[in-house]
C-alpha atoms as a PDB file:
ATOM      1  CA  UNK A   1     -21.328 -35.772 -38.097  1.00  0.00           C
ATOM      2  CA  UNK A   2     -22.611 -32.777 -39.179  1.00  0.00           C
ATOM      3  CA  UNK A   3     -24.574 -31.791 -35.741  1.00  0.00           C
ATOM      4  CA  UNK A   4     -21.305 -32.652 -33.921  1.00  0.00           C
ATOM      5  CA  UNK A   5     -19.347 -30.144 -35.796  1.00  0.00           C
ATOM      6  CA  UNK A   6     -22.561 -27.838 -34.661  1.00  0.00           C
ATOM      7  CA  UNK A   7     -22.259 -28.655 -31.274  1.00  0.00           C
ATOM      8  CA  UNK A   8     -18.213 -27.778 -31.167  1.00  0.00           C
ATOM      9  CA  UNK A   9     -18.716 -24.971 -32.958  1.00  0.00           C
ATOM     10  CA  UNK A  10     -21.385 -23.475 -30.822  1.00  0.00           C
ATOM     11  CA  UNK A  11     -18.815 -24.742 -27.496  1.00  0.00           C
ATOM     12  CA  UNK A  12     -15.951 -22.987 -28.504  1.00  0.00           C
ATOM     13  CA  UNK A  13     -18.313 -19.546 -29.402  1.00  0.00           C
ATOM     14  CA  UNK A  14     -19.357 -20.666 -25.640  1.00  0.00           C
ATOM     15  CA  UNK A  15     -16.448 -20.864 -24.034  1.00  0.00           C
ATOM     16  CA  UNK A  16     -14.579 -17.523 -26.457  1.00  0.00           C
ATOM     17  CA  UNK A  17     -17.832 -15.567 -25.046  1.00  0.00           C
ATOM     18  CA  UNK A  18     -16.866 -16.713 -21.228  1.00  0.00           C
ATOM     19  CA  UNK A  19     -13.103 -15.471 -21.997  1.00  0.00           C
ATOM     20  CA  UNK A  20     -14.282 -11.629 -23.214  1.00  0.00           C
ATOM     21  CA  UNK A  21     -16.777 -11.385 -20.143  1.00  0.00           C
ATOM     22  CA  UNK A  22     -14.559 -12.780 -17.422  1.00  0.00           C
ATOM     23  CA  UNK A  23     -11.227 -12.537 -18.856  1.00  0.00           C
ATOM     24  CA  UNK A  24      -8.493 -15.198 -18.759  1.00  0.00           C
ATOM     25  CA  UNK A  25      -9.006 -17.059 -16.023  1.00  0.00           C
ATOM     26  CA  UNK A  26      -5.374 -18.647 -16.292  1.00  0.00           C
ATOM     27  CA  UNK A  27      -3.688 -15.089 -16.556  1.00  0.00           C
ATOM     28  CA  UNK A  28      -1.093 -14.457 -13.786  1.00  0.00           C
ATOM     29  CA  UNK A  29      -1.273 -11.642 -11.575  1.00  0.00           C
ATOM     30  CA  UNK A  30       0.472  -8.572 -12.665  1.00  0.00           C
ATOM     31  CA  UNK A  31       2.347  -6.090 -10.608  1.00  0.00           C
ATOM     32  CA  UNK A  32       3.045  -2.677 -11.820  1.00  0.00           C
ATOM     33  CA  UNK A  33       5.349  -0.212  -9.524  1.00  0.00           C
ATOM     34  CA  UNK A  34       4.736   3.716 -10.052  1.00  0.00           C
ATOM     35  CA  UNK A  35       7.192   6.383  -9.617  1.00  0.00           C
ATOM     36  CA  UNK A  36       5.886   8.760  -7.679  1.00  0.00           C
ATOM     37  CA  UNK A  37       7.528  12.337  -6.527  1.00  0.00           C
ATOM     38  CA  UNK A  38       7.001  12.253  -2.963  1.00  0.00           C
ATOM     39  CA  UNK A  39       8.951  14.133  -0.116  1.00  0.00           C
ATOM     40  CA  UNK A  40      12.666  12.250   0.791  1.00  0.00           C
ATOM     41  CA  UNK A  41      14.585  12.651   4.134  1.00  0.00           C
ATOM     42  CA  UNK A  42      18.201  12.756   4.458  1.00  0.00           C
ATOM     43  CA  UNK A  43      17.662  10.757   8.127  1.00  0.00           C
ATOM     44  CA  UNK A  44      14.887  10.019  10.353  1.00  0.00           C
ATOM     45  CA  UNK A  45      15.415  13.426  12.530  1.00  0.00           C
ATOM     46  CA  UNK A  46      15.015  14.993   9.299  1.00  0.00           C
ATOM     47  CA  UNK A  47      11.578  12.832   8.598  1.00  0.00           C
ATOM     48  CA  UNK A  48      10.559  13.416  12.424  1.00  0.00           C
ATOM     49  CA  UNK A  49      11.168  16.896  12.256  1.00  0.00           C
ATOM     50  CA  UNK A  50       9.011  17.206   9.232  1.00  0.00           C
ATOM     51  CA  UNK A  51       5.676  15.360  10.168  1.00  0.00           C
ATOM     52  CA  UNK A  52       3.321  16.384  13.321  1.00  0.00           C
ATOM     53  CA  UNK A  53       2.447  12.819  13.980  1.00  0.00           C
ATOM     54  CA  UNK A  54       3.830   9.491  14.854  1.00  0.00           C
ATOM     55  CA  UNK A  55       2.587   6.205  16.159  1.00  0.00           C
ATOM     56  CA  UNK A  56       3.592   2.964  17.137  1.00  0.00           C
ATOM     57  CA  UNK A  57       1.276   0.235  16.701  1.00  0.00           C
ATOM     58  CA  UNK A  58       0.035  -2.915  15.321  1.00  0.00           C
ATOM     59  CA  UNK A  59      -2.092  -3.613  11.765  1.00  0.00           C
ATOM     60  CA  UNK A  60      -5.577  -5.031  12.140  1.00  0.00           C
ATOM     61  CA  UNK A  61      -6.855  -5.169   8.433  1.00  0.00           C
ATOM     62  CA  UNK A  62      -7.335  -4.380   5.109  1.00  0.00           C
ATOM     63  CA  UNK A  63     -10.637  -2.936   5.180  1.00  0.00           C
ATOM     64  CA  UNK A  64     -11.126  -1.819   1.347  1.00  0.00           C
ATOM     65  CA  UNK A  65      -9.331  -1.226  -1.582  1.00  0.00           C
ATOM     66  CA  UNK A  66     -10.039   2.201  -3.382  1.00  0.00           C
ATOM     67  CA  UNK A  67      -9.414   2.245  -7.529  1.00  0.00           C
ATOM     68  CA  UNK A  68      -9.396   5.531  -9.182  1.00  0.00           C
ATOM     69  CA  UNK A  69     -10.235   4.765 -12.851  1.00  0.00           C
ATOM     70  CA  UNK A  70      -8.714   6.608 -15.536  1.00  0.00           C
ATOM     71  CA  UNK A  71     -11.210   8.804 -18.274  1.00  0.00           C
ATOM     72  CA  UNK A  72      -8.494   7.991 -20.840  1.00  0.00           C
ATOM     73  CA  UNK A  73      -7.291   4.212 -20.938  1.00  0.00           C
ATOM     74  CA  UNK A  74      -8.754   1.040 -19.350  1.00  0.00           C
ATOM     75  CA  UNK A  75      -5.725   0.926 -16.954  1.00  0.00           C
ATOM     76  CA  UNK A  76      -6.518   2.694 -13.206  1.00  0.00           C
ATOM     77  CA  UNK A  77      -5.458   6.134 -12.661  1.00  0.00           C
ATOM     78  CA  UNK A  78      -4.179   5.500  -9.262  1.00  0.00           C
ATOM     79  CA  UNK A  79      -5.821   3.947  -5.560  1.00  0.00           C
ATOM     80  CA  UNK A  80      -4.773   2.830  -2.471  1.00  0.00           C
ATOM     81  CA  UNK A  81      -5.904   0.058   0.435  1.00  0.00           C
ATOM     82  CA  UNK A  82      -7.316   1.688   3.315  1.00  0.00           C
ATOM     83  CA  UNK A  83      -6.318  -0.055   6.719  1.00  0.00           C
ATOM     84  CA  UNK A  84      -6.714  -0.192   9.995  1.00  0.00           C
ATOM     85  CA  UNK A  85      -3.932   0.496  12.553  1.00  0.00           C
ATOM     86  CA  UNK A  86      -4.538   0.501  16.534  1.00  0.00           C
ATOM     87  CA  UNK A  87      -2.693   2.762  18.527  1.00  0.00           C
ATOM     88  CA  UNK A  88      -0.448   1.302  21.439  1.00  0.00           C
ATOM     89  CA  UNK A  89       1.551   4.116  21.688  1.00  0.00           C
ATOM     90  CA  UNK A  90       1.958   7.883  20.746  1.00  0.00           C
ATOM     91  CA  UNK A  91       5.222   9.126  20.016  1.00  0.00           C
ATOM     92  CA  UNK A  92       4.579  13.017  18.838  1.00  0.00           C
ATOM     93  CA  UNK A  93       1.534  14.589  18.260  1.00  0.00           C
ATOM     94  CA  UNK A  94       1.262  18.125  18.046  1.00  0.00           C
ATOM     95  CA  UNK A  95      -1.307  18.500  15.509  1.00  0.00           C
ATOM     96  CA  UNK A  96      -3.301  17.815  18.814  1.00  0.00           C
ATOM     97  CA  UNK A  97      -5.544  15.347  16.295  1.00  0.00           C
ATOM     98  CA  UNK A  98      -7.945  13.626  19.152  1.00  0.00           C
ATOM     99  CA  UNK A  99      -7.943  10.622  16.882  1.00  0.00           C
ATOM    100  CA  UNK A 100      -4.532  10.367  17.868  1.00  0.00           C
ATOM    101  CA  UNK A 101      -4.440   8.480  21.017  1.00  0.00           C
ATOM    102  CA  UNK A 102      -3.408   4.935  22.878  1.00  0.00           C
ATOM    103  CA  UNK A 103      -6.023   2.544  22.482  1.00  0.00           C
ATOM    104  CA  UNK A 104      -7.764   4.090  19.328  1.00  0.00           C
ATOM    105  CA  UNK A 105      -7.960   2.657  15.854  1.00  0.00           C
ATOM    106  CA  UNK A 106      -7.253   5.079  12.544  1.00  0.00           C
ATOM    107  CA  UNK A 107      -7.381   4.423   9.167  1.00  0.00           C
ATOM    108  CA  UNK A 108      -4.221   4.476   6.910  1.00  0.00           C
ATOM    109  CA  UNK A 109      -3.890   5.049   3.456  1.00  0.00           C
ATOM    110  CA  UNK A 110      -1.464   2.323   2.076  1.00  0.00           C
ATOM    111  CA  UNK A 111       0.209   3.025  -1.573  1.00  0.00           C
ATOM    112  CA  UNK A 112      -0.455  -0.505  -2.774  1.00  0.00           C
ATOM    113  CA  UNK A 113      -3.688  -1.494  -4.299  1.00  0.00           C
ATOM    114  CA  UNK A 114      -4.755  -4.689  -5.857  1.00  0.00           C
ATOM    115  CA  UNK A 115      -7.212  -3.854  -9.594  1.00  0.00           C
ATOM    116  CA  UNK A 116      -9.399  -6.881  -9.450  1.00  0.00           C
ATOM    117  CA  UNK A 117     -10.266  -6.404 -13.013  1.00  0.00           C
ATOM    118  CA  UNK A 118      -7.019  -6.104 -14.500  1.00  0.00           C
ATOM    119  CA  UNK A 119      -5.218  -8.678 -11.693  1.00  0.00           C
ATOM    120  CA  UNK A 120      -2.332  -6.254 -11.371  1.00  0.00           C
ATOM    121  CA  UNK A 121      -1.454  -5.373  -8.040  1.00  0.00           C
ATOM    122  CA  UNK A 122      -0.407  -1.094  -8.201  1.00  0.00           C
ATOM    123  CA  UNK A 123       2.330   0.095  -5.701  1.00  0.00           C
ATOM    124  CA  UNK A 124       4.202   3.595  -5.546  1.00  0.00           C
ATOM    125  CA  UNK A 125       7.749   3.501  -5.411  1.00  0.00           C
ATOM    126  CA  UNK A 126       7.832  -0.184  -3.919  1.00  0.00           C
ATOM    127  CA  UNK A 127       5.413   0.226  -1.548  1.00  0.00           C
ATOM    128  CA  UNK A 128       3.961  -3.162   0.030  1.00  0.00           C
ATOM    129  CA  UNK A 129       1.052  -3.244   2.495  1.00  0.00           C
ATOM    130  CA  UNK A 130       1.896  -3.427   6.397  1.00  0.00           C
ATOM    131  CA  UNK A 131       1.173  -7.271   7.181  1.00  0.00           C
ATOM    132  CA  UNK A 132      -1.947  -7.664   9.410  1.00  0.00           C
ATOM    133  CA  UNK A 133      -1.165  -8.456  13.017  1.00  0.00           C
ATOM    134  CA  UNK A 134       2.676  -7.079  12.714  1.00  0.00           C
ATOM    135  CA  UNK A 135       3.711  -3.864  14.566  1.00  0.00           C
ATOM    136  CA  UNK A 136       5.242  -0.860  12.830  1.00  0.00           C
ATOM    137  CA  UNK A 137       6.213   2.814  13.718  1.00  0.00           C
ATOM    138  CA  UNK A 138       4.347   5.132  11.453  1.00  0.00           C
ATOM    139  CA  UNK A 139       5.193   8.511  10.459  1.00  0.00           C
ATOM    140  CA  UNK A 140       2.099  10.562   9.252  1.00  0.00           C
ATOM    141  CA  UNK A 141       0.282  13.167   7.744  1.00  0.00           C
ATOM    142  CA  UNK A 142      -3.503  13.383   7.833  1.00  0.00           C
ATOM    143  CA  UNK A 143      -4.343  12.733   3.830  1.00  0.00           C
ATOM    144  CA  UNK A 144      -8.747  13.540   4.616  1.00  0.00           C
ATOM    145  CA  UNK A 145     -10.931  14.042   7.787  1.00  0.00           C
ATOM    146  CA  UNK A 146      -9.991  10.142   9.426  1.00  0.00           C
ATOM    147  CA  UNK A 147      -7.491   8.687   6.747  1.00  0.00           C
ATOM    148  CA  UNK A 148      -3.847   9.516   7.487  1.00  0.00           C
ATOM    149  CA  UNK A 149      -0.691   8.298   5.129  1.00  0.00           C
ATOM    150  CA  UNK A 150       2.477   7.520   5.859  1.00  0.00           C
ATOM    151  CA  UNK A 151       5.330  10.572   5.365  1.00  0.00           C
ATOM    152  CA  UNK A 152       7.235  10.011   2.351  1.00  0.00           C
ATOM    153  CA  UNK A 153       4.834   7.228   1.061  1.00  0.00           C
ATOM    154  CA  UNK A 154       8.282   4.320   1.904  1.00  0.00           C
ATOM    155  CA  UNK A 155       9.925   6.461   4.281  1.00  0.00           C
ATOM    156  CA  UNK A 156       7.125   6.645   6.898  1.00  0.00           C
ATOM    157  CA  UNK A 157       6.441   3.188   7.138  1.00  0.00           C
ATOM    158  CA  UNK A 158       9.078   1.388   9.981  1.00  0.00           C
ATOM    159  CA  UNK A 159       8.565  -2.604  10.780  1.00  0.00           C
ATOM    160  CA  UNK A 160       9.739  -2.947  14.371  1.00  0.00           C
ATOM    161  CA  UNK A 161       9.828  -6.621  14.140  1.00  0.00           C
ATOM    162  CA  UNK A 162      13.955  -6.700  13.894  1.00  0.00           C
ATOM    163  CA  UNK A 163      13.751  -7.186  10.416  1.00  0.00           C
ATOM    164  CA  UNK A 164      16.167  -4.997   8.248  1.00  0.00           C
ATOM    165  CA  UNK A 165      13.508  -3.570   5.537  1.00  0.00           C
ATOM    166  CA  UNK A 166      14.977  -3.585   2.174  1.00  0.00           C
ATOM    167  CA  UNK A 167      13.376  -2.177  -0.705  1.00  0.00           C
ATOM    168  CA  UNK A 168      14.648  -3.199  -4.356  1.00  0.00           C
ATOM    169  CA  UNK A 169      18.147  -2.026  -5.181  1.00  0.00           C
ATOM    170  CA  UNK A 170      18.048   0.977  -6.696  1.00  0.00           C
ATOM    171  CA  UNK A 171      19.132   4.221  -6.742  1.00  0.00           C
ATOM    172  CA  UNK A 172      15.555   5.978  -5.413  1.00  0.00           C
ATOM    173  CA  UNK A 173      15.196   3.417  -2.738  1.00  0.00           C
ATOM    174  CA  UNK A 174      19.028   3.718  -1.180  1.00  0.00           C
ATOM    175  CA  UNK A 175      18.418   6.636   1.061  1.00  0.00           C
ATOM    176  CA  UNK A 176      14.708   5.091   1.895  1.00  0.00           C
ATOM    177  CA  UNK A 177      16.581   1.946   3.074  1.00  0.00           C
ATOM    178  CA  UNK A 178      19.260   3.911   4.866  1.00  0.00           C
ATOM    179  CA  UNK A 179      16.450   5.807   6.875  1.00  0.00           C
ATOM    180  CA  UNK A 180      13.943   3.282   7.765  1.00  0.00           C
ATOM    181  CA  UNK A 181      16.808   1.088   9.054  1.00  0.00           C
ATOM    182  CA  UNK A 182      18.528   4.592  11.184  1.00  0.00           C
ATOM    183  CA  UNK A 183      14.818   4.508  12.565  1.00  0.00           C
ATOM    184  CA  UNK A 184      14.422   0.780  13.181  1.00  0.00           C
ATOM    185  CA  UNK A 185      18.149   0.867  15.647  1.00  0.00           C
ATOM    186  CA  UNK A 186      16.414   4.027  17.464  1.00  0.00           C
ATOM    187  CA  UNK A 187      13.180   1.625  18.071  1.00  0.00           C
ATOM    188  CA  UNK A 188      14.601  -1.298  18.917  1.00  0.00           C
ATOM    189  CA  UNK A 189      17.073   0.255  21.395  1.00  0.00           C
END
């Protein structure tokens, strides 16, 4: 009797031990939307006017996920999901960026980001990840040498699938929904 009160005892110091190194392995998945201040656009001549580059094209991958961690809390400090995008057509590009051109493949810097350690997926201002193999206009600005991001962080980011996009209702996302859908009737037409 006695050992077998041992033997439990020494399980569940087992199995509390497996909980603090792995964490809860019955947790759900988090997900945590940002506020970020990021430039707006009364209308997509406004947004077109106000980036040098745009694409049209179709999402390969997810090729990794960058987490910035914070010095202060356990919490990350901020990341994003680096993709790849391939070119199929170039609608401005006067930044004269030889990356820029049918055929090629760039990298995108995509405002969601999934923190394996904490299972929270991070977005900015609603952001969600182009789907892989689905074809979208993108409206960018280079972010480093070979990683662009879209204009606008939800602005620059048009599905051309025929779906409407709609963000969550609220009062920041209204004009984004108003301009990405202006921009999806231009692309469609």
């Amino acid at each position: 009797m006695k050992k077998g009160i041992i033997g439990l005892a020494l399980l569940g110091v087992v199995v509390f031990a497996l909980f603090l190194i792995f964490g809860n392995p019955f947790a759900e998945d988090k997900k945590v939307s940002w506020e970020g201040k990021t430039d707006g656009y009364e209308s997509a001549d406004e947004m077109e006017k106000n980036v040098n580059i745009i694409v049209k094209g179709e999402k390969l991958s997810e090729d990794e996920t960058i987490v910035f961690d914070s010095e202060v809390t356990n919490d990350p400090a901020g990341g994003y999901t680096k993709s790849s995008f391939k070119i199929s057509e170039v609608i401005k590009n006067s930044e004269d960026d030889g990356a820029i051109s049918v055929g090629n493949t760039i990298n995108i810097s995509e405002a969601e980001f999934y923190d394996k350690n904490s299972k929270t997926t991070y977005t900015i201002n609603d952001y969600e990840n182009m789907k892989q193999g689905k074809d979208y206009v993108l409206y960018l600005k280079q972010a480093d040498e070979g990683l662009y991001t879209t204009a606008g962080v939800t602005f620059g980011k048009i599905p051309i699938n025929g779906d409407k996009t709609e963000l969550e209702e609220s009062d920041v996302n209204e004009q984004v929904n108003e301009v990405i859908n202006e921009t999806q009737q231009e692309f469609s037409e």
